[in-house]
N, C-alpha and C. Protein backbone atom coordinates (compact mmCIF):
# COMPACT_ATOMS: atom_id res chain seq x y z
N UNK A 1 62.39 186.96 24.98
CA UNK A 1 63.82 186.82 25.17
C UNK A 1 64.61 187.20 23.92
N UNK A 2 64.12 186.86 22.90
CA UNK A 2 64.59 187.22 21.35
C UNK A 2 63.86 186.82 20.61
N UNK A 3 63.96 188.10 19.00
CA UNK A 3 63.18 187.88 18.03
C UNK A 3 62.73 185.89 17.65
N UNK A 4 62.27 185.54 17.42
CA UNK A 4 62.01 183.92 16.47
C UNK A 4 62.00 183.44 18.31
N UNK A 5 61.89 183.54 19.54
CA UNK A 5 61.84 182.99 20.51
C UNK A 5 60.83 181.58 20.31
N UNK A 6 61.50 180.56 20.92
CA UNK A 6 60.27 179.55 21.12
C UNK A 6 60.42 179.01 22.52
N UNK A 7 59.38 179.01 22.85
CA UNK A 7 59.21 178.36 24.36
C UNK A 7 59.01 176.81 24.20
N UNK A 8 59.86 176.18 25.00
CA UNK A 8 59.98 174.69 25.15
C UNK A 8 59.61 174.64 26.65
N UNK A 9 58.63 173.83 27.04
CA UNK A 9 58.32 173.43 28.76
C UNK A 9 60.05 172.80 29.55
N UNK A 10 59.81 171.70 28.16
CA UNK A 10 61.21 171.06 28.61
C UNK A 10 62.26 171.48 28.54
N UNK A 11 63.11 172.02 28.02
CA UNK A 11 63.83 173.05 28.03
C UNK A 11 63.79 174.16 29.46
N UNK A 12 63.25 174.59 29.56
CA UNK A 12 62.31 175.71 30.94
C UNK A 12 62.66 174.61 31.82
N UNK A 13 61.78 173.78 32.16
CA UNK A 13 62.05 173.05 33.39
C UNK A 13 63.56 172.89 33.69
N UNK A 14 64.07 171.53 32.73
CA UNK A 14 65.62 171.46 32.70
C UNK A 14 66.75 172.24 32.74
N UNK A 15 66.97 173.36 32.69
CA UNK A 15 67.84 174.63 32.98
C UNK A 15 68.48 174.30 31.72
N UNK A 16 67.54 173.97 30.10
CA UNK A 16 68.90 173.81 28.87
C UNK A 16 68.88 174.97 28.35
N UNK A 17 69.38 175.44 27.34
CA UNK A 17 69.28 176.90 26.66
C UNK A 17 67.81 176.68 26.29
N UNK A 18 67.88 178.22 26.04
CA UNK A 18 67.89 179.91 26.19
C UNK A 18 67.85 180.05 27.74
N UNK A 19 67.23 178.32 28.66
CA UNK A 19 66.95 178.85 29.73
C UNK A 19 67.89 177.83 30.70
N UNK A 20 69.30 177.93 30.77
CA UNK A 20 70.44 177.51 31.08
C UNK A 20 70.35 178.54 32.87
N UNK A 21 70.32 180.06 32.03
CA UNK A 21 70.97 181.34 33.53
C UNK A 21 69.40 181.51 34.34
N UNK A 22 68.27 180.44 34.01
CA UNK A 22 66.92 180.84 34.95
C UNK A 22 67.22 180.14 35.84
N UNK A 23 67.12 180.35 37.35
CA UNK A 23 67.08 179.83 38.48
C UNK A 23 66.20 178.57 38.41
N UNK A 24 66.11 177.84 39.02
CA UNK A 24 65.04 176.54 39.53
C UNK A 24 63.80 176.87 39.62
N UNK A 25 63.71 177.81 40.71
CA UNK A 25 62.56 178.40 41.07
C UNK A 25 61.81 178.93 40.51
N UNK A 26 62.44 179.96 39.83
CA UNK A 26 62.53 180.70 38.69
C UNK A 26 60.93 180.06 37.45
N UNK A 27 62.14 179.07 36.96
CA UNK A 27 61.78 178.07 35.96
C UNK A 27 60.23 177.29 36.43
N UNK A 28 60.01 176.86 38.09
CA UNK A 28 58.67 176.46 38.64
C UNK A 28 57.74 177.21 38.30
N UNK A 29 58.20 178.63 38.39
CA UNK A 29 57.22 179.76 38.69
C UNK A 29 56.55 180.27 37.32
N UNK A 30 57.50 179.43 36.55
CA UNK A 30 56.90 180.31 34.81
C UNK A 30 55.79 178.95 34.69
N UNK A 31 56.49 178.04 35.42
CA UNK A 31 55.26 176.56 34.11
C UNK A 31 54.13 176.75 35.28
N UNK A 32 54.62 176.95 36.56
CA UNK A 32 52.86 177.31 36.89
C UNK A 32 52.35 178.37 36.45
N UNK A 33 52.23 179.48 36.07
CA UNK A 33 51.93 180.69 35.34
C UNK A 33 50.84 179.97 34.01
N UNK A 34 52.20 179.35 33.27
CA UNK A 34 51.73 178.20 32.07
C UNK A 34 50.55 177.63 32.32
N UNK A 35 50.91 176.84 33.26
CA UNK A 35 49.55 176.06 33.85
C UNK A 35 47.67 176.66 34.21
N UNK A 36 48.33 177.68 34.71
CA UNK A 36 46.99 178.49 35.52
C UNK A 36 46.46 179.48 34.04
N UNK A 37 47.62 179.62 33.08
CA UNK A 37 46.97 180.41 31.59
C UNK A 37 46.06 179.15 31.29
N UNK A 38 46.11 177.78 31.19
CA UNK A 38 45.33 176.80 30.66
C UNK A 38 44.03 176.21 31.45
N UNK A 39 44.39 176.57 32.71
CA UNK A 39 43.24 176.27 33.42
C UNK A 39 42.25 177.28 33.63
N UNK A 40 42.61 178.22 33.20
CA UNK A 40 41.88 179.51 33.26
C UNK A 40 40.95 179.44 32.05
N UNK A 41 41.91 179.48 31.11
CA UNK A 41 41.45 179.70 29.22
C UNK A 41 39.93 178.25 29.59
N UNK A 42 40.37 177.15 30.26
CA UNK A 42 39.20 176.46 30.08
C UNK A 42 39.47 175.27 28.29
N UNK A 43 41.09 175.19 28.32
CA UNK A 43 41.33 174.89 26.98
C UNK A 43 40.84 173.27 27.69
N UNK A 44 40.12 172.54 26.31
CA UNK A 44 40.09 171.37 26.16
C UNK A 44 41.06 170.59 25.16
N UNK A 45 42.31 169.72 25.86
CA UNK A 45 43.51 169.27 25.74
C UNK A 45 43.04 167.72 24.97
N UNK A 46 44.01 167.39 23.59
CA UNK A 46 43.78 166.13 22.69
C UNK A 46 44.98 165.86 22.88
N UNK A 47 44.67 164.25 22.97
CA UNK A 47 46.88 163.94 22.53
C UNK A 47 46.03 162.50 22.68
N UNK A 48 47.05 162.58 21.87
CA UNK A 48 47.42 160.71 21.12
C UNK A 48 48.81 160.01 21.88
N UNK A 49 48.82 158.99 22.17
CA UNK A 49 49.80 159.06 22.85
C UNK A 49 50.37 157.26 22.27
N UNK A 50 51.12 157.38 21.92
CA UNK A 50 52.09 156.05 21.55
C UNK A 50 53.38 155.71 22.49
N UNK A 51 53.56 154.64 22.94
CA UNK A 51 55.12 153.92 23.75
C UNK A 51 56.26 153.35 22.33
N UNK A 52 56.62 154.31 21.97
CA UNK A 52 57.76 153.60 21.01
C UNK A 52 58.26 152.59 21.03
N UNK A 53 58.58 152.63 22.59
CA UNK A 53 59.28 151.04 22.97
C UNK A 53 58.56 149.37 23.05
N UNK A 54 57.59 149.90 23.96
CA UNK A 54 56.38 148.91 23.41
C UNK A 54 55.83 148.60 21.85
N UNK A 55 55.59 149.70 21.26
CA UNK A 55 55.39 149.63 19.84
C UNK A 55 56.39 148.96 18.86
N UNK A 56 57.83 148.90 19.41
CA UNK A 56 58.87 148.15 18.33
C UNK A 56 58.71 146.51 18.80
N UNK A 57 57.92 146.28 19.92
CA UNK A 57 57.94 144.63 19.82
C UNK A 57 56.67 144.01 20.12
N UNK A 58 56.12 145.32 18.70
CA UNK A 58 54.35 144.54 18.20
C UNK A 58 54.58 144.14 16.44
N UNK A 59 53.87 143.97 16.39
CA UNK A 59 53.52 143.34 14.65
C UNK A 59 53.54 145.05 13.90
N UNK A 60 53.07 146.17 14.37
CA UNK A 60 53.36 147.15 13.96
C UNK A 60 54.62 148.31 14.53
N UNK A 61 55.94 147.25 14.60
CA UNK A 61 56.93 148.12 15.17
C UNK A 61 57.45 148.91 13.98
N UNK A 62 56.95 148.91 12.51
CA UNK A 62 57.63 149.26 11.53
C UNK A 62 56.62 150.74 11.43
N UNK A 63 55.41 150.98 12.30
CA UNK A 63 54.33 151.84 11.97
C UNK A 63 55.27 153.75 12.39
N UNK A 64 54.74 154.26 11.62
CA UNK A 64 55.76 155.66 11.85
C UNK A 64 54.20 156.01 12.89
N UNK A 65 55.09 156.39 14.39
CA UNK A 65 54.60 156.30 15.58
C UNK A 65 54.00 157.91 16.18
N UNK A 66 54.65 158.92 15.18
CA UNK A 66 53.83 160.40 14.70
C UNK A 66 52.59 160.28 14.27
N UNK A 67 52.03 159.64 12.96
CA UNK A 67 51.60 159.22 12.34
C UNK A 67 50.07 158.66 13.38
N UNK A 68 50.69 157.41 13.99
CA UNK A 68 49.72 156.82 15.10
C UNK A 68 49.14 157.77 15.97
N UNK A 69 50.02 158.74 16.41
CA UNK A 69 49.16 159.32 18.01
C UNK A 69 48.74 160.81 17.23
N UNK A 70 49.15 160.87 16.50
CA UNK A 70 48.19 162.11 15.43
C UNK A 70 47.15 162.02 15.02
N UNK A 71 46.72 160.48 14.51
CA UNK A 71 45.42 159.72 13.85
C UNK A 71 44.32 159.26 15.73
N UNK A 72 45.47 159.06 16.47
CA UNK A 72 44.47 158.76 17.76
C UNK A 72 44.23 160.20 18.57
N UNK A 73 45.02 161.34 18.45
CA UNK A 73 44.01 162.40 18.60
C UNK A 73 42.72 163.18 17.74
N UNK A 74 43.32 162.84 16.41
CA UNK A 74 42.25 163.36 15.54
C UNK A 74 41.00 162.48 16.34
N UNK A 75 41.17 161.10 16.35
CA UNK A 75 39.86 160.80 16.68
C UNK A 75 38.99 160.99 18.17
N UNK A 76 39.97 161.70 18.61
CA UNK A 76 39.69 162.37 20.00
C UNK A 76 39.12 163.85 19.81
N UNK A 77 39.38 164.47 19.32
CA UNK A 77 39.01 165.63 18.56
C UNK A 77 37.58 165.45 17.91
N UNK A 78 37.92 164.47 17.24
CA UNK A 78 36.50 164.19 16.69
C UNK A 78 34.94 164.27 17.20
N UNK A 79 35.51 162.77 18.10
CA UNK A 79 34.36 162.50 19.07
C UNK A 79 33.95 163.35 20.43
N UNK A 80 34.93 164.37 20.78
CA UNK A 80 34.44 165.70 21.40
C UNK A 80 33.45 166.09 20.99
N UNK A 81 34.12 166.76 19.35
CA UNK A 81 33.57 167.86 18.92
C UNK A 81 31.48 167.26 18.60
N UNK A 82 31.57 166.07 18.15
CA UNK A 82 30.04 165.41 17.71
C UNK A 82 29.91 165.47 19.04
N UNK A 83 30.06 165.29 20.24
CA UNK A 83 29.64 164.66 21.57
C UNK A 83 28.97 166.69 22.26
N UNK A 84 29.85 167.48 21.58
CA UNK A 84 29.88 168.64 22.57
C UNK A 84 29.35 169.67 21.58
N UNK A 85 29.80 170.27 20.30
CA UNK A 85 29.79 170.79 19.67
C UNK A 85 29.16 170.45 18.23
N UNK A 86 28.15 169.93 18.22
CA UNK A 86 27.96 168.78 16.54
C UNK A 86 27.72 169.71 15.98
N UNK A 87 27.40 171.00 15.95
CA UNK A 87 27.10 172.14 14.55
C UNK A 87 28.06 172.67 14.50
N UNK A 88 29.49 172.87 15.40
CA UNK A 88 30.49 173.69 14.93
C UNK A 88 31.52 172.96 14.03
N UNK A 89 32.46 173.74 13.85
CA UNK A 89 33.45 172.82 12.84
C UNK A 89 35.06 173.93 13.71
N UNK A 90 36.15 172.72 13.72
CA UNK A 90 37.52 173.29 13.95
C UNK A 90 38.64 172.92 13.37
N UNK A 91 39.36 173.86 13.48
CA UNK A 91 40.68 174.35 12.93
C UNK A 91 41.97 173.46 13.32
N UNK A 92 42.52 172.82 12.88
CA UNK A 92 44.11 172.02 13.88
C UNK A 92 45.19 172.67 13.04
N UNK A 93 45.85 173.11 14.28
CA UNK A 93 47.25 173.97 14.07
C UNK A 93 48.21 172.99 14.52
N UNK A 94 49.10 173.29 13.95
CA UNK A 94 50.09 172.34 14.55
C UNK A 94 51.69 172.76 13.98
N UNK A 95 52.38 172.21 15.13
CA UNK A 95 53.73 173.17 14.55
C UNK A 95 54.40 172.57 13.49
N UNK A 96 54.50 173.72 12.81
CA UNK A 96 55.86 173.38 11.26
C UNK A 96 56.90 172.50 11.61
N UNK A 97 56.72 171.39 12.18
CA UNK A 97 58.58 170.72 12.60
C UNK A 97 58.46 170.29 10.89
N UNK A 98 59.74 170.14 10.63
CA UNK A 98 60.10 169.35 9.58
C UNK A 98 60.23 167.90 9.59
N UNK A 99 60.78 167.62 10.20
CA UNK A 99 60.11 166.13 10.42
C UNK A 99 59.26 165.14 10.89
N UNK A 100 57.78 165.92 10.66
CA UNK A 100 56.92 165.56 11.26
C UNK A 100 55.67 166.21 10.33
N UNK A 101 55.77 167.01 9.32
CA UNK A 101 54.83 167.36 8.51
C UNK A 101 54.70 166.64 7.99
N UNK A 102 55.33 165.68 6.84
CA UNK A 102 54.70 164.96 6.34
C UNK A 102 53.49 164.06 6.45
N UNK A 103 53.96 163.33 7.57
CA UNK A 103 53.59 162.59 8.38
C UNK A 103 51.97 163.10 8.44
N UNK A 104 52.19 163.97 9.62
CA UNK A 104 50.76 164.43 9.63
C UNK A 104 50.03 164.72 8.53
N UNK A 105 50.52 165.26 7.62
CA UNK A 105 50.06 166.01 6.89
C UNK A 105 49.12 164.61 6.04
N UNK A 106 49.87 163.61 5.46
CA UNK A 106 48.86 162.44 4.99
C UNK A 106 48.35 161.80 5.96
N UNK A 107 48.59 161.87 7.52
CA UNK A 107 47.50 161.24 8.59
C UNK A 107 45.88 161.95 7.71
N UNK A 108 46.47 163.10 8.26
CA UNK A 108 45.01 164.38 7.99
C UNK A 108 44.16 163.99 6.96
N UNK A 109 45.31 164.22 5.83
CA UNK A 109 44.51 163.54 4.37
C UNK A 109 43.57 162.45 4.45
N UNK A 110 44.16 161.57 4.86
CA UNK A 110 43.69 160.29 4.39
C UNK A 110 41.58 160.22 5.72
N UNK A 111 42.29 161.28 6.87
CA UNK A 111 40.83 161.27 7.72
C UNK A 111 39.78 162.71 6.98
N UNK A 112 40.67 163.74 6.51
CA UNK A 112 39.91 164.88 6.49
C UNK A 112 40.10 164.88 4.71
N UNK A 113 38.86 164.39 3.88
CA UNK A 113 39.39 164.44 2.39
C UNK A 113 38.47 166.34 2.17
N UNK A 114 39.57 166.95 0.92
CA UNK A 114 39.43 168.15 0.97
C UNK A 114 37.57 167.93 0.42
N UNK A 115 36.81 169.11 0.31
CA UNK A 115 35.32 169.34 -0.12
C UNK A 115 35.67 169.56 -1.84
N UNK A 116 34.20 168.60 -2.04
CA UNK A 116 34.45 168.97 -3.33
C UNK A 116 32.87 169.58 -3.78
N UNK A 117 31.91 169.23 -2.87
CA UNK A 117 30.80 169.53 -3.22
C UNK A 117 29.86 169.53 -1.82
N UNK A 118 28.63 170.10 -2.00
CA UNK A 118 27.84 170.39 -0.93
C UNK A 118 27.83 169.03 -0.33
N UNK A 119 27.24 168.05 -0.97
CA UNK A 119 26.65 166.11 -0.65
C UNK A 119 28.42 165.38 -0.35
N UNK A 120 29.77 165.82 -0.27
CA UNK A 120 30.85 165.11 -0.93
C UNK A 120 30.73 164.65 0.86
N UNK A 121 31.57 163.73 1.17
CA UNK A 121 31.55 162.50 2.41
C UNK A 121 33.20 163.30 2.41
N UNK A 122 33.59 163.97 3.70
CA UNK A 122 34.40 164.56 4.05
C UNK A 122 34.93 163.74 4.92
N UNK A 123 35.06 162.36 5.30
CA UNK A 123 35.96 161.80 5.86
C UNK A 123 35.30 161.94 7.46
N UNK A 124 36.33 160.94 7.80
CA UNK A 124 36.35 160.18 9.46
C UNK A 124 36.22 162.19 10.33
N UNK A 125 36.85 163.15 10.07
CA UNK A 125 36.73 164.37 10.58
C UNK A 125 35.60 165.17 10.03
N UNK A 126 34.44 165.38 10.09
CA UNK A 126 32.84 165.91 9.88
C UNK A 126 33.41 167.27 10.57
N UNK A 127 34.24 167.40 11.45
CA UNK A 127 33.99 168.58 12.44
C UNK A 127 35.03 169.42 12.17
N UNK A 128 35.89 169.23 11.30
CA UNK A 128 37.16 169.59 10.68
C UNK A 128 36.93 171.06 9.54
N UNK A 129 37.64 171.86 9.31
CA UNK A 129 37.75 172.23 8.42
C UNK A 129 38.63 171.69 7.15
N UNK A 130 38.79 171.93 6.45
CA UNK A 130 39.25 171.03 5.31
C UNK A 130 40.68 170.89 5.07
N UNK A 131 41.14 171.50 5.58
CA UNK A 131 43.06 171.61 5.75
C UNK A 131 43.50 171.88 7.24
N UNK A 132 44.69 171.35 7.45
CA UNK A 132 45.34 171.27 8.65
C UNK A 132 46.21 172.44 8.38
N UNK A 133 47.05 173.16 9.28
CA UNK A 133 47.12 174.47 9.33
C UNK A 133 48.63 174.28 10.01
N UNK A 134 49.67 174.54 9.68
CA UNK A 134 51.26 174.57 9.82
C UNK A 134 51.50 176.05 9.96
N UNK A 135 51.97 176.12 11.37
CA UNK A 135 52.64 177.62 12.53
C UNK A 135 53.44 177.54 12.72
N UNK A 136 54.41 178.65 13.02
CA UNK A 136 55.42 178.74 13.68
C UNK A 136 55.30 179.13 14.78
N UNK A 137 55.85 178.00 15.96
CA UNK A 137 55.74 177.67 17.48
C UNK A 137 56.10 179.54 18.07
N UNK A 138 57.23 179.66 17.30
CA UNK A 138 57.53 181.19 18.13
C UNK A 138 56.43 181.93 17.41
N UNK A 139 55.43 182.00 16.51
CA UNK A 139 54.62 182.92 16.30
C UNK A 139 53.23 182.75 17.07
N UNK A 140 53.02 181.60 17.77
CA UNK A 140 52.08 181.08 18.23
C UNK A 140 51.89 180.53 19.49
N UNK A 141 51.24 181.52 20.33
CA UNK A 141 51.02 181.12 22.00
C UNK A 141 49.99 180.02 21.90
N UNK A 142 49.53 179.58 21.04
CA UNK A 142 48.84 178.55 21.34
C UNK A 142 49.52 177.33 21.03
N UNK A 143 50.72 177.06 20.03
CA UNK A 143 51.24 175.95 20.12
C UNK A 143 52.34 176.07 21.38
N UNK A 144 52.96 176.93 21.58
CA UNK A 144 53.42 176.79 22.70
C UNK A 144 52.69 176.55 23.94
N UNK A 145 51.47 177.12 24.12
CA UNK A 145 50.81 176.46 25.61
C UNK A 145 50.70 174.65 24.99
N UNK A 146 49.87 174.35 24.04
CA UNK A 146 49.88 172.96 23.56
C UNK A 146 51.88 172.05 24.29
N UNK A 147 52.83 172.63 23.58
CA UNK A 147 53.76 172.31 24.03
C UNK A 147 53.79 171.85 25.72
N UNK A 148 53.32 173.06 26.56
CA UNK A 148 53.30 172.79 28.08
C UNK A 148 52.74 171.54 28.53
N UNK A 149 51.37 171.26 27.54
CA UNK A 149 50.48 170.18 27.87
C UNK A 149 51.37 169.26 27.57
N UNK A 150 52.16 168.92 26.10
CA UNK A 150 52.62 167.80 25.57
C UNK A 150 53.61 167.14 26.65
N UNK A 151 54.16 168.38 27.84
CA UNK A 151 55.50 167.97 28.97
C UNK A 151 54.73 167.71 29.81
N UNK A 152 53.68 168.25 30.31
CA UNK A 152 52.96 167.89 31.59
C UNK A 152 52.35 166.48 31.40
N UNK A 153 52.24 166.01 29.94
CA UNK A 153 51.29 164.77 30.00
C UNK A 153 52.78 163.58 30.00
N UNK A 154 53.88 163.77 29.38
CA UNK A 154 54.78 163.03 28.85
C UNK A 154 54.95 162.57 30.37
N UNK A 155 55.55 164.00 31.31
CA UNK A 155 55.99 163.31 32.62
C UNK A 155 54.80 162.90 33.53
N UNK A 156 53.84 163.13 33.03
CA UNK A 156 52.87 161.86 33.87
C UNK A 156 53.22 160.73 33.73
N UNK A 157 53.41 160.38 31.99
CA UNK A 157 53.09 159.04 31.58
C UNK A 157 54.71 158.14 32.15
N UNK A 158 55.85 159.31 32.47
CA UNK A 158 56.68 158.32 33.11
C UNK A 158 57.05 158.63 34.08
N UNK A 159 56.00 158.92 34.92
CA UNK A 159 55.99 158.91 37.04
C UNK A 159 56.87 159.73 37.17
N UNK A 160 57.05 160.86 36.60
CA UNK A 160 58.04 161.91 37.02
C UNK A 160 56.73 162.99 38.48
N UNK A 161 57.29 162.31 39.66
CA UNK A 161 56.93 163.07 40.38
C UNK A 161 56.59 164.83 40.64
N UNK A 162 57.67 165.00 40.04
CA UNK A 162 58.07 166.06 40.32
C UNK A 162 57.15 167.68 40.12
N UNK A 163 56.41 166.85 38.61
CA UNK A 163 55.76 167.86 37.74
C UNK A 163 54.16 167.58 37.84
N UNK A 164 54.01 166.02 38.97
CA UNK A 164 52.29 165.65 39.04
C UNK A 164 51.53 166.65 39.21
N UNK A 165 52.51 167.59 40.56
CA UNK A 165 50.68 168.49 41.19
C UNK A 165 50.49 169.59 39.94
N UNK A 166 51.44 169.74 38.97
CA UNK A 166 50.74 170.58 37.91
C UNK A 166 50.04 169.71 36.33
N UNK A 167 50.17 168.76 36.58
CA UNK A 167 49.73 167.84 36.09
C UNK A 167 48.14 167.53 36.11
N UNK A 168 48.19 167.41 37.31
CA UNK A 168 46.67 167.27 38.20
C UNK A 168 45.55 168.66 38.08
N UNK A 169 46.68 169.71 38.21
CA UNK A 169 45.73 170.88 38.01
C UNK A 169 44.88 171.23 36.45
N UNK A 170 45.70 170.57 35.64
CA UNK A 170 44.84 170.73 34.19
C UNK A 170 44.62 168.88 33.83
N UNK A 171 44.48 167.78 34.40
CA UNK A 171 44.09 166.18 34.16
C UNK A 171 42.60 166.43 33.58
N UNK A 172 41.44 167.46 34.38
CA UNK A 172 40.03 167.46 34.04
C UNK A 172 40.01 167.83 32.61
N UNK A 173 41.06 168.50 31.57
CA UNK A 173 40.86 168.75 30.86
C UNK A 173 41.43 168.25 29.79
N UNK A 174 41.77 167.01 29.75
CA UNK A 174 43.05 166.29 29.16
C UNK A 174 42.05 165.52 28.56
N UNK A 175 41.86 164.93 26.84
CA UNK A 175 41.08 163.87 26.77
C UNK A 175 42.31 162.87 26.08
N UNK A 176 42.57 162.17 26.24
CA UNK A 176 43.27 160.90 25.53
C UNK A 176 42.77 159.60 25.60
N UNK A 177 42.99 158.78 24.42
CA UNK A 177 42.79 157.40 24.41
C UNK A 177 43.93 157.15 25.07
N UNK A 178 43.69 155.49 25.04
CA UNK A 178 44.74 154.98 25.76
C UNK A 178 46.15 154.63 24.89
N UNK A 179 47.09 154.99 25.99
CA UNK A 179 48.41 154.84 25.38
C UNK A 179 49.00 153.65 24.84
N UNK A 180 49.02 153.69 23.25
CA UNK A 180 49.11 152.70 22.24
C UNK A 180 50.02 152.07 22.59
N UNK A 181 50.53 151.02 22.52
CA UNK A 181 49.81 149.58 22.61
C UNK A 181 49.61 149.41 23.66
């Protein structure tokens, strides 16, 4: 649509800009497209998932709640990768937001410590490469399909009818813990 384009699911669905003049239909017809690119690719889907609202009236309502469902996918990621893959090692991309690098960025740290030596204890992530990896969403069809997942799982988690049966079509490939707290 234009140079620096970024695709938002939500956005797309909702008729907001860039995609305000796409029809309804229109807009169905691209996130199933979306959908059937992910069920095809065979991608295996991580997410961490936190209730903000629930979370402000626990003992950790002060916990930065990025932070939480970043540390509960890493460990979803994790236990894949030993469960499926124990000799390979992977890469986490994740988009440049600005308010949200930090964050991650010392989640990561504190699970993935950089290598310092052949014997060095690389942290809670064994399957990791040693740095987390900051994209730009418009340079990257893979954080944007990730994006699709992040809307398809959100409106599961709040009974938005509307978007289940594409929901359902990629669920086999969804791994999440359970939604904190």
């Amino acid at each position: 649509m234009r140079a620096g384009f970024e695709f938002h699911a939500s956005d797309l669905w909702n008729g907001r800009p860039p995609f305000d003049k796409v029809r309804r239909e229109q807009a169905q017809t691209i996130t199933e497209q979306c959908v059937w690119i992910i069920q095809s690719l065979g991608l295996e889907i991580f997410a961490g998932i936190v209730d903000k609202k629930k979370l402000s009236g626990t003992i950790y309502a002060t916990a930065n709640p990025i932070d939480m469902a970043f540390r509960l996918c890493m460990e979803q990621i994790e236990g894949w990768m030993a469960a499926h893959a124990p000799s390979e090692i992977s890469v986490i991309i994740f988009d440049d937001a600005k308010e949200t690098k930090n964050a991650i960025k010392s989640a990561f740290r504190s699970y993935r410590r950089k290598v310092r030596s052949a014997d060095h204890n690389r942290g809670k992530l064994r399957h990791v490469v040693d740095d987390i990896f900051f994209g730009d969403s418009s340079d990257s069809v893979g954080i944007q399909i990730a994006d699709v997942c992040a809307f398809l799982i959100d409106r599961h988690i709040r009974g938005k009818e509307d978007t289940e049966y594409l929901y359902k079509r990629v669920c086999s490939q969804i791994h999440a813990s359970q939604v904190f707290p």
